[in-house]
N, C-alpha and C. Protein backbone atom coordinates (compact mmCIF):
# COMPACT_ATOMS: atom_id res chain seq x y z
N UNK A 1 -10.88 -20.00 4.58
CA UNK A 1 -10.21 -18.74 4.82
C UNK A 1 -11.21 -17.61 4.67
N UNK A 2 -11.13 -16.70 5.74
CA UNK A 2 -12.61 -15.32 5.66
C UNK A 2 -11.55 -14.76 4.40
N UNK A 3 -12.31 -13.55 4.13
CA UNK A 3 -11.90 -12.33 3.48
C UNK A 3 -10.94 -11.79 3.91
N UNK A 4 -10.57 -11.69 5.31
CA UNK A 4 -10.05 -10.90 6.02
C UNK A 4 -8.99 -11.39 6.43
N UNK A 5 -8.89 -12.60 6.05
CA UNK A 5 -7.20 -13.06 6.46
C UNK A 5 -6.36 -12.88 5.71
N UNK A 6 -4.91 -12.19 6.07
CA UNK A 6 -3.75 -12.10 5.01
C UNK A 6 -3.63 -13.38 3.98
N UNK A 7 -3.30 -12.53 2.88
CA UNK A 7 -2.87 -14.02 1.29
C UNK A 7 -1.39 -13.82 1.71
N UNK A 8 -0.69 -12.07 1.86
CA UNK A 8 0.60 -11.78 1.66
C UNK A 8 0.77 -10.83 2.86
N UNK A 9 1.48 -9.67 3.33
CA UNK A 9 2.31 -8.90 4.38
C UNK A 9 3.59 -8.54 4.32
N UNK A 10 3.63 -7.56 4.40
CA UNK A 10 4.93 -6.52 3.95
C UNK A 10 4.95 -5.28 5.26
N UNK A 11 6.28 -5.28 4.98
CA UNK A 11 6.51 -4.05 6.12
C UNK A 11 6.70 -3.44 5.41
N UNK A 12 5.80 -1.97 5.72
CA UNK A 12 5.98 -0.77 4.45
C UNK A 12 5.81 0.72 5.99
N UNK A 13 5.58 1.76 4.97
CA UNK A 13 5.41 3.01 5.99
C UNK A 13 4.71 3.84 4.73
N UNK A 14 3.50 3.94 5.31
CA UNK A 14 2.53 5.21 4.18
C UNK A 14 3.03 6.15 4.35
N UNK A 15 3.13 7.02 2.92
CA UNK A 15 3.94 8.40 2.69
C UNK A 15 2.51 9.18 3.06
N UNK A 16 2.86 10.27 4.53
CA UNK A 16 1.64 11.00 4.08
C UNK A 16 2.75 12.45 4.87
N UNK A 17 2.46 13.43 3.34
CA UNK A 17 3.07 14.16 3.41
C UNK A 17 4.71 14.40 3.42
N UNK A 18 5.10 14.74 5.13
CA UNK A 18 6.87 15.25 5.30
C UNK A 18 6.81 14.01 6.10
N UNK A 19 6.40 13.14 6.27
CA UNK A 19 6.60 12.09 6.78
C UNK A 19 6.02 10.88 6.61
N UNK A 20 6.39 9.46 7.39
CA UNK A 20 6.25 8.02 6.60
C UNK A 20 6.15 7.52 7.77
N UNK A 21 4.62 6.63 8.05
CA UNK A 21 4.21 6.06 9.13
C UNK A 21 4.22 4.64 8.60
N UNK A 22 5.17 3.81 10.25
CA UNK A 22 5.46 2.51 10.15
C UNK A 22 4.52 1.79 10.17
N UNK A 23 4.72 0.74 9.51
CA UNK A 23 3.30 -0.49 9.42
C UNK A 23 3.57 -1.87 8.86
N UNK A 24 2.43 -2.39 8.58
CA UNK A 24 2.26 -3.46 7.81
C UNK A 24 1.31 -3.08 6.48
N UNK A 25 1.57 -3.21 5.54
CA UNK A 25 0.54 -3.68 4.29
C UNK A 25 0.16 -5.19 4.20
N UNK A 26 -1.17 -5.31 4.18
CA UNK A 26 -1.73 -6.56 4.08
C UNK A 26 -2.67 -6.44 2.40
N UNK A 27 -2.78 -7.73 2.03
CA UNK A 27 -3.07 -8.18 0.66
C UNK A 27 -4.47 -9.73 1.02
N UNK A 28 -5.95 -8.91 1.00
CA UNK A 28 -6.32 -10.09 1.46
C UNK A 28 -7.09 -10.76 0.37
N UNK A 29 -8.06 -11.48 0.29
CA UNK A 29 -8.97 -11.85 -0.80
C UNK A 29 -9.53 -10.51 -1.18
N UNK A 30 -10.13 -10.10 -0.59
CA UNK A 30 -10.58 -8.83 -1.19
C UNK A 30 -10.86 -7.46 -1.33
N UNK A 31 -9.26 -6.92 -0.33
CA UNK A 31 -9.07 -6.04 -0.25
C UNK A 31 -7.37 -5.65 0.45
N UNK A 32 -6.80 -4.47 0.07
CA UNK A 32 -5.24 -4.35 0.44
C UNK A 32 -5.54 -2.44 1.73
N UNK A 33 -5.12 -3.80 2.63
CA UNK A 33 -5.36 -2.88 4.10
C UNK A 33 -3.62 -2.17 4.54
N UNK A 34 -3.73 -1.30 5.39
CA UNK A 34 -2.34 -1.02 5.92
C UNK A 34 -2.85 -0.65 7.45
N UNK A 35 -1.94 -1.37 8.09
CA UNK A 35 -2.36 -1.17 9.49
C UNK A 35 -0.89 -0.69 10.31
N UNK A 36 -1.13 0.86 10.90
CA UNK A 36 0.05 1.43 11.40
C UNK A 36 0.49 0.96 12.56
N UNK A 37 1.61 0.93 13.03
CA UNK A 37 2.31 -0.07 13.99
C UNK A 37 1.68 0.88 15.52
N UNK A 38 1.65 2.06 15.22
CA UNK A 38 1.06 2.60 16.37
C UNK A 38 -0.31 3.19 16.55
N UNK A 39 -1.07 3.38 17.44
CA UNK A 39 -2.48 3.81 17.68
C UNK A 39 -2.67 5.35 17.71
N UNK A 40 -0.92 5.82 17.89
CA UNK A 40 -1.68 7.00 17.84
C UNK A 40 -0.72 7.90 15.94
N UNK A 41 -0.92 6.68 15.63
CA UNK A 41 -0.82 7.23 14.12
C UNK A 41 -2.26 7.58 13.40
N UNK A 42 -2.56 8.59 14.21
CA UNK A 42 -4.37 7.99 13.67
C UNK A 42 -4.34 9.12 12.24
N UNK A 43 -5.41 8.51 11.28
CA UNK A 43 -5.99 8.39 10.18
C UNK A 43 -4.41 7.92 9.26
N UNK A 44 -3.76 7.07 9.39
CA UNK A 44 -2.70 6.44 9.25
C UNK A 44 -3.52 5.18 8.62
N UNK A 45 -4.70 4.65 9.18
CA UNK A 45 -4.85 3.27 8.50
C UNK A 45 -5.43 3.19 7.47
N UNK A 46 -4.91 2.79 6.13
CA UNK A 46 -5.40 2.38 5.00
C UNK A 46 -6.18 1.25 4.44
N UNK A 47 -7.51 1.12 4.03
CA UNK A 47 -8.26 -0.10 3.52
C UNK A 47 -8.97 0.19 2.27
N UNK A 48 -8.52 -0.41 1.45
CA UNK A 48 -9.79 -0.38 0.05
C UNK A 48 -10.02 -1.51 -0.27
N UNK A 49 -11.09 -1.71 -0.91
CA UNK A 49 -11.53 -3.09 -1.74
C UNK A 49 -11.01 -3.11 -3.06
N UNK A 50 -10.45 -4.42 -3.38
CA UNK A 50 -9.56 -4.02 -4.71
C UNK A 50 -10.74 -3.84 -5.57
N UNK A 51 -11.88 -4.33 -5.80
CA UNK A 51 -12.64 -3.57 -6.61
C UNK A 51 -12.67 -2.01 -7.37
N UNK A 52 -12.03 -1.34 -6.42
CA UNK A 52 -12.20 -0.04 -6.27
C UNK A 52 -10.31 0.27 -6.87
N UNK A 53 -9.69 -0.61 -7.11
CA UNK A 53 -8.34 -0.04 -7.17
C UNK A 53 -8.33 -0.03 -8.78
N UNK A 54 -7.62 0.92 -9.47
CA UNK A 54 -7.36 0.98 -10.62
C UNK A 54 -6.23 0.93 -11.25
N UNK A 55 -5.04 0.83 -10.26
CA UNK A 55 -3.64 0.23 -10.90
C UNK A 55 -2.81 0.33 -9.19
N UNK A 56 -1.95 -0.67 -9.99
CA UNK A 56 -1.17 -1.08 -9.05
C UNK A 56 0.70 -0.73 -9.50
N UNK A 57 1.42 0.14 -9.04
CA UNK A 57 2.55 0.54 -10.08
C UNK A 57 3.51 1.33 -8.92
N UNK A 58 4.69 1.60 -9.25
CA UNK A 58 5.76 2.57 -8.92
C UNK A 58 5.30 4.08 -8.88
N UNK A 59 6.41 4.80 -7.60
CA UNK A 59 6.04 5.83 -7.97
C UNK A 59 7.71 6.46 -7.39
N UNK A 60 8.13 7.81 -7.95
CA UNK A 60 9.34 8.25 -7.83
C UNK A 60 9.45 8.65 -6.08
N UNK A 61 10.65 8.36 -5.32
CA UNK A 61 10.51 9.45 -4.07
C UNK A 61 10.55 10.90 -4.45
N UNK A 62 10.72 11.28 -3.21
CA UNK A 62 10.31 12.92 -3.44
C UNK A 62 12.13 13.64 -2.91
N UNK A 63 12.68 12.47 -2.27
CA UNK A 63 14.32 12.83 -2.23
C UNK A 63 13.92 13.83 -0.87
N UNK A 64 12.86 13.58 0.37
CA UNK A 64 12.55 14.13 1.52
C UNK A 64 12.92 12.96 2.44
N UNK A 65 14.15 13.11 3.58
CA UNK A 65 14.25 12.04 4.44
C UNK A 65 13.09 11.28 5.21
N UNK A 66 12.48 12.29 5.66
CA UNK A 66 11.61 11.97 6.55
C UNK A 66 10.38 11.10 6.24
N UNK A 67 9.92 11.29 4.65
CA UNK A 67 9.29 10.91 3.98
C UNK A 67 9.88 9.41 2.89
N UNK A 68 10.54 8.99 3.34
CA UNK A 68 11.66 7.83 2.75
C UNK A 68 12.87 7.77 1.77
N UNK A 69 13.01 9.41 1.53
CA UNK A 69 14.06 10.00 0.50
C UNK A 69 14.12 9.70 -1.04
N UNK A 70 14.67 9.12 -1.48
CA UNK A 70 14.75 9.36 -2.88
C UNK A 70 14.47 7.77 -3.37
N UNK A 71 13.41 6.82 -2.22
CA UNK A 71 13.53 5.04 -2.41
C UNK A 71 11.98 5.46 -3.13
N UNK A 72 11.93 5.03 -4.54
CA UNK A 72 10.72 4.31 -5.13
C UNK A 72 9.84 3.68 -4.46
N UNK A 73 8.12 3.94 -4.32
CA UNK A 73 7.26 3.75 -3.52
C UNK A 73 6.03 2.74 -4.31
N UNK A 74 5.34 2.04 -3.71
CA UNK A 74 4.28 1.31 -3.89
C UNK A 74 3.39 2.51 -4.18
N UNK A 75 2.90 2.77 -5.31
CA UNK A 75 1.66 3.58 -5.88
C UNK A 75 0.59 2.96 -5.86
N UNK A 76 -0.51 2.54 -5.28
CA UNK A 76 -2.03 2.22 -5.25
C UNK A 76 -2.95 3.70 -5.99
N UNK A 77 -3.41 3.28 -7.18
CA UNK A 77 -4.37 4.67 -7.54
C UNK A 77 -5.59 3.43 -7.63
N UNK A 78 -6.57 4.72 -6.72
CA UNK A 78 -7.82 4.44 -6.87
C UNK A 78 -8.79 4.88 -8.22
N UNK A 79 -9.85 3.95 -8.30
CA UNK A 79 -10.55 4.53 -9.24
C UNK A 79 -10.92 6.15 -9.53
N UNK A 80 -11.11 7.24 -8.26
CA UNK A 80 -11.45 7.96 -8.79
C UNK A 80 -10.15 8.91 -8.54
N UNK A 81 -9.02 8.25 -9.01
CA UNK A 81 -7.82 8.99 -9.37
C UNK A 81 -6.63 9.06 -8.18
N UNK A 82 -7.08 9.05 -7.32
CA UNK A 82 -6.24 9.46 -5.66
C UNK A 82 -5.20 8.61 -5.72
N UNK A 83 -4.50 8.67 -5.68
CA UNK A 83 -2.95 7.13 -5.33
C UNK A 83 -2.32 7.63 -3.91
N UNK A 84 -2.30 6.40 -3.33
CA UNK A 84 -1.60 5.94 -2.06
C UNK A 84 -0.42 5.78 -2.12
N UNK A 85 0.75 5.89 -1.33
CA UNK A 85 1.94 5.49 -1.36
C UNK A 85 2.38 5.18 -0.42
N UNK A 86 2.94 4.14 -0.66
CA UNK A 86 4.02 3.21 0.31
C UNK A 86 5.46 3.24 0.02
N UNK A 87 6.17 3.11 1.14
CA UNK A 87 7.61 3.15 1.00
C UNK A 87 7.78 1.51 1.55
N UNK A 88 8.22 0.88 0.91
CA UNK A 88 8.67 -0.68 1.61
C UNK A 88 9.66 -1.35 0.07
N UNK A 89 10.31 -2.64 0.60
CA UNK A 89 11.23 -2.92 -0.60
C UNK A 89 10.35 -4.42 -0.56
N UNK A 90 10.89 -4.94 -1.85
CA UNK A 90 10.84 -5.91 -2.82
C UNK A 90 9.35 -5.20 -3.80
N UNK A 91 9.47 -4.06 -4.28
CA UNK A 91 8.16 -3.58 -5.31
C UNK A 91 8.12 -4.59 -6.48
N UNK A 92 9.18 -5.36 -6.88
CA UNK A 92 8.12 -5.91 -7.84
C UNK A 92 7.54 -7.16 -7.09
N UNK A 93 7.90 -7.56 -6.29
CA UNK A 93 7.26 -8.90 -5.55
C UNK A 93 5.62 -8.07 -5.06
N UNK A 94 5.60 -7.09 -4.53
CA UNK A 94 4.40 -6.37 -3.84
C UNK A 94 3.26 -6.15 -4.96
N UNK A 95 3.88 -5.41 -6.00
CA UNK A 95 2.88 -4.93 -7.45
C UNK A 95 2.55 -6.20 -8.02
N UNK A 96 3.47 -7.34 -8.55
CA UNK A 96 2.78 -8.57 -8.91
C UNK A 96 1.99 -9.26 -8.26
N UNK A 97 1.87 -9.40 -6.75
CA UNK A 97 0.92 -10.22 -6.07
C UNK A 97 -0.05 -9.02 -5.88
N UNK A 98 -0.41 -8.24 -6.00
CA UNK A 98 -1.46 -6.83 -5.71
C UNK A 98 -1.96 -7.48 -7.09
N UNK A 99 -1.79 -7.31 -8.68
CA UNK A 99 -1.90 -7.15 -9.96
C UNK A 99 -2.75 -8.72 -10.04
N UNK A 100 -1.94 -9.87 -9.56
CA UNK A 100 -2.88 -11.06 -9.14
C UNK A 100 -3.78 -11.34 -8.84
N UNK A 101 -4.12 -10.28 -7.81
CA UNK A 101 -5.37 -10.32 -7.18
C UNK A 101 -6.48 -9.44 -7.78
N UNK A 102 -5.99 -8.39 -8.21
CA UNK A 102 -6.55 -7.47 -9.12
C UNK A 102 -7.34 -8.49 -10.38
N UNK A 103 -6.59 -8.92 -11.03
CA UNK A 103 -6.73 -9.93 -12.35
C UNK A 103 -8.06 -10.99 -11.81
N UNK A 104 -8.19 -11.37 -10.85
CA UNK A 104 -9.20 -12.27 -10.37
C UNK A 104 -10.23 -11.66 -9.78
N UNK A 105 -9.87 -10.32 -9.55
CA UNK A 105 -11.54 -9.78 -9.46
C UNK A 105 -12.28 -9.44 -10.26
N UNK A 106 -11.57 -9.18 -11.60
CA UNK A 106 -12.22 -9.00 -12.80
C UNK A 106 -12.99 -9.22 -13.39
């Protein structure tokens, strides 16, 4: 298996800003990518190396429709503080297999 092949995959939508772009989150050996369902979602696509991730956790909605309303989001914070957010369901299935992989890069 490369690096680059999915372990896991989730349908999520990155919160950026007043709005929430559709996608996939991918979870690979060694790194958690998001790839937006459309091309012209551009700077929409998300990739870090989990090396670089510093927690994996919940985060509150912001209670903005457009932005996924008041549904609890996948928080990715990077090492130098920034956190990502995702709107998609089953978060604790998503944060434990993220936290897994995290734990083995250690």
């Amino acid at each position: 298996m490369s690096d680059d092949s999915p372990l896991a995959t989730w349908q999520a939508a990155r919160s950026m800003g007043k709005m929430a772009v559709p996608g996939e989150l991918q979870l690979t050996r060694t790194h958690v990518i998001f790839e937006p369902k459309s091309k012209r979602a551009a700077g929409a696509r998300f990739s870090v190396r989990l090396s670089f991730v510093a927690a994996v956790g919940t985060a509150p909605g912001t209670g903005k429709f457009f932005s996924g309303g008041k549904r609890e989001r996948l928080c990715v914070t990077l090492g130098d503080g920034s956190e990502w957010l995702f709107v998609m369901g089953g978060l604790d299935d998503v944060t434990q297999r993220i936290r897994e992989r995290l734990g083995g890069q250690r």
